[in-house]
Protein backbone atom coordinates (compact mmCIF):
# COMPACT_ATOMS: atom_id res chain seq x y z
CA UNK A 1 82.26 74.63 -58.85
CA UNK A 2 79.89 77.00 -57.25
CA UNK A 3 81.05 78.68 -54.05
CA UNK A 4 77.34 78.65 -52.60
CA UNK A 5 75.21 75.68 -52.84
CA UNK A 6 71.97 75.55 -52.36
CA UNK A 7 70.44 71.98 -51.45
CA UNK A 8 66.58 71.87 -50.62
CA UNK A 9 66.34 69.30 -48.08
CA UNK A 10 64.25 65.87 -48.31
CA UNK A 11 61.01 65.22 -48.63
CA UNK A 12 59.27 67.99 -49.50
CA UNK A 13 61.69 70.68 -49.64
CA UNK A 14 60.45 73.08 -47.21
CA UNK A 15 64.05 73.69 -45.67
CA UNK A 16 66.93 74.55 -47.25
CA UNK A 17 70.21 74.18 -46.58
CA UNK A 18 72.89 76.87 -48.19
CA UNK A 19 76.88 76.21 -47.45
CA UNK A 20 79.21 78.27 -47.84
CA UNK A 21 81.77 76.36 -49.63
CA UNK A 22 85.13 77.73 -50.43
CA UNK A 23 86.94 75.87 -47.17
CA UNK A 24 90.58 76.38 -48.55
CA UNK A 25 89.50 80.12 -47.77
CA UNK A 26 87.92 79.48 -44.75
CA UNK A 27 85.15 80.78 -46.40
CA UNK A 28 85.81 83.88 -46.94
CA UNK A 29 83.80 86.25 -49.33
CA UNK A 30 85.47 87.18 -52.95
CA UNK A 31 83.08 88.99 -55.12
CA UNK A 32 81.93 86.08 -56.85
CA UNK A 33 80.76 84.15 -54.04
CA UNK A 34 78.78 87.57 -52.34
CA UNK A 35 77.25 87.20 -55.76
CA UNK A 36 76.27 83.69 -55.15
CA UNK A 37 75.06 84.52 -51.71
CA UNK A 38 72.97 86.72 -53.20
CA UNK A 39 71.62 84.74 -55.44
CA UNK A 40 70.75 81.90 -53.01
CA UNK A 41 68.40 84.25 -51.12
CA UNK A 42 66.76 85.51 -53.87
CA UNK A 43 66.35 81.83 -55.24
CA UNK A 44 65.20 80.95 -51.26
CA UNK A 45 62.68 84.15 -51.76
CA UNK A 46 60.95 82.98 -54.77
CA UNK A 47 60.94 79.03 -53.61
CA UNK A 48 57.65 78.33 -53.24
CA UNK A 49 58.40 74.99 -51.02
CA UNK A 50 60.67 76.82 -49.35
CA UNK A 51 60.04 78.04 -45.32
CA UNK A 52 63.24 77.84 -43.80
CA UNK A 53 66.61 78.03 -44.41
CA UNK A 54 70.24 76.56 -42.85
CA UNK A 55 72.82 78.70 -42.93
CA UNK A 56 75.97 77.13 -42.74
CA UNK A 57 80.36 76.75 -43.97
CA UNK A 58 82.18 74.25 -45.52
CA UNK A 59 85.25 72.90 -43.55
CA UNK A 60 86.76 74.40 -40.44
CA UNK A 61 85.71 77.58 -40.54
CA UNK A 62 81.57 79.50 -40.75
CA UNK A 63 82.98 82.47 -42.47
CA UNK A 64 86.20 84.57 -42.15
CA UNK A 65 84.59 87.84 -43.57
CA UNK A 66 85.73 89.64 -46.34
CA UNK A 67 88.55 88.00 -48.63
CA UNK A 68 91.92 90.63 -47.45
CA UNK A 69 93.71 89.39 -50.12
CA UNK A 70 91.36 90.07 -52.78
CA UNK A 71 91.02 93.86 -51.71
CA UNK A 72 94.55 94.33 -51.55
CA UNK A 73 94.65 93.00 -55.10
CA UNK A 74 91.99 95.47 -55.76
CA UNK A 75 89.70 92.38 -57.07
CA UNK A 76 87.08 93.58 -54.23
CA UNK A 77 86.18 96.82 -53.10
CA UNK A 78 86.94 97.75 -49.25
CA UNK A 79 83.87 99.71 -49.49
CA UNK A 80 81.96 96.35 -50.93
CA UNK A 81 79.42 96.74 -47.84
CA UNK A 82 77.69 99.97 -49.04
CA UNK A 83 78.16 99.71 -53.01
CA UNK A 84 76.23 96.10 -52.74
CA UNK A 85 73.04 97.56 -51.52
CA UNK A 86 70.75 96.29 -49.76
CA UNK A 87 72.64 93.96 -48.62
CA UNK A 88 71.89 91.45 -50.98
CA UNK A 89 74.57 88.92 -49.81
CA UNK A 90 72.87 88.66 -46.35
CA UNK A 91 70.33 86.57 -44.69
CA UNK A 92 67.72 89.79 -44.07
CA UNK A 93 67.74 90.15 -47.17
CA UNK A 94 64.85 88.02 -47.96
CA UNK A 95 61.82 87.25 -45.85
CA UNK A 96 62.14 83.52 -44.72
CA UNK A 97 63.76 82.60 -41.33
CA UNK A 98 67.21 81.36 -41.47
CA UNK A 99 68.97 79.40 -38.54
CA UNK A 100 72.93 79.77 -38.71
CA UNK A 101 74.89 76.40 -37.98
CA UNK A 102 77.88 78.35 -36.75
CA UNK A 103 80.39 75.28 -37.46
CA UNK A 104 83.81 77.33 -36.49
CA UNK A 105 85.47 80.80 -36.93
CA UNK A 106 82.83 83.86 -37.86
CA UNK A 107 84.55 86.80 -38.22
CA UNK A 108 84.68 90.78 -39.54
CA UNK A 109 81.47 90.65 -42.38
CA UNK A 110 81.25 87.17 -41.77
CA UNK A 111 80.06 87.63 -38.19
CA UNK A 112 78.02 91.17 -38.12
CA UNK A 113 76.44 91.08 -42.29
CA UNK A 114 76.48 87.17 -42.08
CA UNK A 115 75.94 85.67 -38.92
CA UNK A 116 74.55 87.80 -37.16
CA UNK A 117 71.80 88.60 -39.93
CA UNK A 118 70.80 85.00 -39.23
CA UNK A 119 67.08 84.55 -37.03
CA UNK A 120 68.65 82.14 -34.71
CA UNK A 121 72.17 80.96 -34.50
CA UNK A 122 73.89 77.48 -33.25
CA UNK A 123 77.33 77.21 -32.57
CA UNK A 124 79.75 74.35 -32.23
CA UNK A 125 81.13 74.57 -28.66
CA UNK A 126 84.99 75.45 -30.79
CA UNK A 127 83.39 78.00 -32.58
CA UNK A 128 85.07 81.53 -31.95
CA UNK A 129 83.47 84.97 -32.95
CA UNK A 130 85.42 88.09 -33.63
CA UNK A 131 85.72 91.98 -34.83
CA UNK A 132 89.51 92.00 -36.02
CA UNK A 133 88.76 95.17 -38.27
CA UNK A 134 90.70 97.25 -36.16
CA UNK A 135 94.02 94.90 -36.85
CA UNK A 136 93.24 95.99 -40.91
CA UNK A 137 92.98 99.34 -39.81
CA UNK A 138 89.39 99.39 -40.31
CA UNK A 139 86.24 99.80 -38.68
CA UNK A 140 83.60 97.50 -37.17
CA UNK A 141 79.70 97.88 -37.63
CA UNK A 142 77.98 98.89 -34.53
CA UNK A 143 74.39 98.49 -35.60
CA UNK A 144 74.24 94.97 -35.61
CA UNK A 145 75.71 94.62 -32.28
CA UNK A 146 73.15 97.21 -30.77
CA UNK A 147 70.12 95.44 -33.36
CA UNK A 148 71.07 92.16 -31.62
CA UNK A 149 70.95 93.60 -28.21
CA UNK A 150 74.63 92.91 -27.49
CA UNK A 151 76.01 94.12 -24.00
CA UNK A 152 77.93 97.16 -24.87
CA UNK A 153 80.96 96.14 -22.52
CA UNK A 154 81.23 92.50 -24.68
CA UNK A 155 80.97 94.73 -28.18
CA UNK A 156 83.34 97.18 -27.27
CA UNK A 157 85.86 94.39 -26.35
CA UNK A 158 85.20 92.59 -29.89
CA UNK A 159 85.76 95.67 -31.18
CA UNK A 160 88.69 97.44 -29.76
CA UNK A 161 91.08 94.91 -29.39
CA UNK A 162 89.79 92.47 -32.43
CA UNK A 163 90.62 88.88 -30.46
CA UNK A 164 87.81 86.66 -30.84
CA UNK A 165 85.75 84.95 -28.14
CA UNK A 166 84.60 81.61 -27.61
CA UNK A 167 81.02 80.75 -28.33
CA UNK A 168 80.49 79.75 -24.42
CA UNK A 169 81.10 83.58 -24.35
CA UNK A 170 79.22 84.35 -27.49
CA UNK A 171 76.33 82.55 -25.18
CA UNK A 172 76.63 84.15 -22.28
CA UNK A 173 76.52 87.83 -24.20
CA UNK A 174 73.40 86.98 -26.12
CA UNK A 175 75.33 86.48 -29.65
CA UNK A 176 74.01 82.52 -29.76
CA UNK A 177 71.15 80.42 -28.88
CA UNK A 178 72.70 77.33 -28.01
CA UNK A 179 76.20 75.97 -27.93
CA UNK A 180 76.51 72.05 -29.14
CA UNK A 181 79.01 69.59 -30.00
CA UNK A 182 80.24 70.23 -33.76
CA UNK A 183 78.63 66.99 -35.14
CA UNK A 184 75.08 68.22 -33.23
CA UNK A 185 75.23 71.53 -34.91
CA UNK A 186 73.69 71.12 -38.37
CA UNK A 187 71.68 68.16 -37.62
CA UNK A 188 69.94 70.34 -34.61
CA UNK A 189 69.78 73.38 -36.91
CA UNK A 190 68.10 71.62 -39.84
CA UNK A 191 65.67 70.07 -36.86
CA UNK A 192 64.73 73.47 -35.60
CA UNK A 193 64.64 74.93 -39.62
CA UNK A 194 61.67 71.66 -39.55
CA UNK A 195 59.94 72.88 -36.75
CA UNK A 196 59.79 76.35 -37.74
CA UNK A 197 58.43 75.13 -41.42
CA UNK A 198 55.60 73.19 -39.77
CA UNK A 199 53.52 76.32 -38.84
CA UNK A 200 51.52 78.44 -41.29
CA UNK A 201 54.18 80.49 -43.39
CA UNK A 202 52.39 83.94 -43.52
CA UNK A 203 51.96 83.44 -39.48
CA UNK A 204 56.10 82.86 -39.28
CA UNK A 205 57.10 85.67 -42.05
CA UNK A 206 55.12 88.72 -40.46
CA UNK A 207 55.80 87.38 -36.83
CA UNK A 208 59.47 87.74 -37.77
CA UNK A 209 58.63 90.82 -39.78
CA UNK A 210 56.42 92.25 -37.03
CA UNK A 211 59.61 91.75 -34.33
CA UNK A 212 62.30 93.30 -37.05
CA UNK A 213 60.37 96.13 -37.80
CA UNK A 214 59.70 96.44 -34.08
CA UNK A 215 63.58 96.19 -32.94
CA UNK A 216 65.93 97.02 -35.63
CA UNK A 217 68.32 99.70 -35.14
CA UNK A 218 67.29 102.50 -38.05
CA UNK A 219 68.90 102.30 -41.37
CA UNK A 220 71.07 105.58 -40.74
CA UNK A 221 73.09 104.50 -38.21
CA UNK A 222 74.09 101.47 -40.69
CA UNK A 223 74.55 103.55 -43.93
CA UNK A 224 76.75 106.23 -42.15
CA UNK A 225 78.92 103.29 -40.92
CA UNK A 226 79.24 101.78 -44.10
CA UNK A 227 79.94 105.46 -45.81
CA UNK A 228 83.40 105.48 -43.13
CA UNK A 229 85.46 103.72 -46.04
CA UNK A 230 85.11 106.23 -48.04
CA UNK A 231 86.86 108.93 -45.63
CA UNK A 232 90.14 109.44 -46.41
CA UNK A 233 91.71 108.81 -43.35
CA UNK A 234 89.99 105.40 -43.46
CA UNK A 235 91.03 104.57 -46.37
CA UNK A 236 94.84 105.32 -45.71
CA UNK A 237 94.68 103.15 -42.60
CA UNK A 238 92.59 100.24 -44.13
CA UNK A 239 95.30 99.93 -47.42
CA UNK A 240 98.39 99.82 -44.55
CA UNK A 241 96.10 97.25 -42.45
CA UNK A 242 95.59 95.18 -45.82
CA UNK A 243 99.76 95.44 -47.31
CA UNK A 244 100.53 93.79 -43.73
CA UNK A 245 98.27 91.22 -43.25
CA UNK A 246 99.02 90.16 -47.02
CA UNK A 247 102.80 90.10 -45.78
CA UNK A 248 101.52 88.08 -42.56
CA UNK A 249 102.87 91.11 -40.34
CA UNK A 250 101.26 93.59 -38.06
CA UNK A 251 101.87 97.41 -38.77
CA UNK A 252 102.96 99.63 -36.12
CA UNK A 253 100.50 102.63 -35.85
């Protein structure tokens, strides 16, 4: 069963909807299904009906970052960020807009190379968003946060004490464009996904390029981040962080 589907929506196939679909997980991303992701944009890329895409997750949960328990069984690389360059797995990846139907928990990866990679994001009003790196003893990704425009005082909170907030806060701090009731969120995001595809595609892709270009935080600042793994400190904290949260325990440091 594929962990990524990609569905291209009735009747003429102008929006896509990709799910994220490994629920017993809560979504969260083994090698194989960053692979899939990856595949899925560059399948959305070279769709030719194609304008728009849904983002969304099976079950409870959006995505709970990267699988913990497939690093600590060394089945995924901590440093899985930088050695699958560009990016591939993520929504910027390609040049169509993509609307995230945040449909519960987006977390670690799954919020700041997932989510947040997203053009415009809906959440369902029990959707929570959180940074809980620090609990693995690793570190979160501040270029998204300052890409995105987050207030530095809501970051630094996501970041330093890794407890998630609720999308009404997510809201307020800029993370979200609208809050809904879980059964409004994909039907809304597949409406907006329609209204973006109804306007001349080269007029949507380079006003979206012309605002990226125009906003995004410089690729250094993301490829030093992403290079922290690799220290050795890091990665003496990050394997403690992983034993313990296998064993369902949090390390004393």
């Amino acid at each position: 069963m594929p962990l990524v589907r990609y569905e291209p929506q009735e009747p003429d196939g102008r929006v896509v909807l990709i799910t994220m679909d490994r629920p017993e997980k809560l979504n969260a991303m083994s090698l194989e299904m960053i692979e899939e992701m990856a595949a899925a944009w560059a399948r959305l890329e070279q769709d030719a009906a194609a304008r728009a895409a849904v983002l969304t997750g099976a079950g409870r949960a959006f995505c709970a970052g990267l699988d913990m328990k497939d690093i600590a069984e060394g089945k995924l690389a901590a440093s899985v960020l930088q050695t699958v360059t560009a990016n591939r797995f993520s929504p910027r990846s390609q040049s169509k807009p993509v609307v995230g139907a945040i449909n519960g928990a987006a977390l670690g990866a799954g919020l700041d190379f997932v989510a947040m990679d997203c053009d415009l994001l809906l959440a369902a009003e029990e959707a929570t968003f959180g940074m809980p790196e620090v609990m693995a003893g690793m570190a979160s990704l501040g270029s998204p946060f300052a890409w995105a425009g987050v207030p530095r005082a809501l970051a630094m909170e996501l970041f330093l004490t890794g407890d998630p907030i609720t999308a009404r806060r997510a809201f307020e701090g800029g993370l979200v464009n609208r809050v809904l009731p879980a059964a409004r969120v994909l039907p809304e995001a597949l409406a907006l996904a329609r209204r973006i595809a109804e306007h001349a595609p080269n007029a949507v892709r380079q006003s979206r390029k012309n605002l990226l270009e125009a906003t995004q935080a410089a690729e250094t600042p993301r490829v030093a981040e992403t290079s922290a793994p690799h220290r050795e400190d890091m990665r003496e904290s990050t394997a403690r962080g992983i034993e313990f949260f296998v064993k369902k325990q949090r390390p004393q440091w």
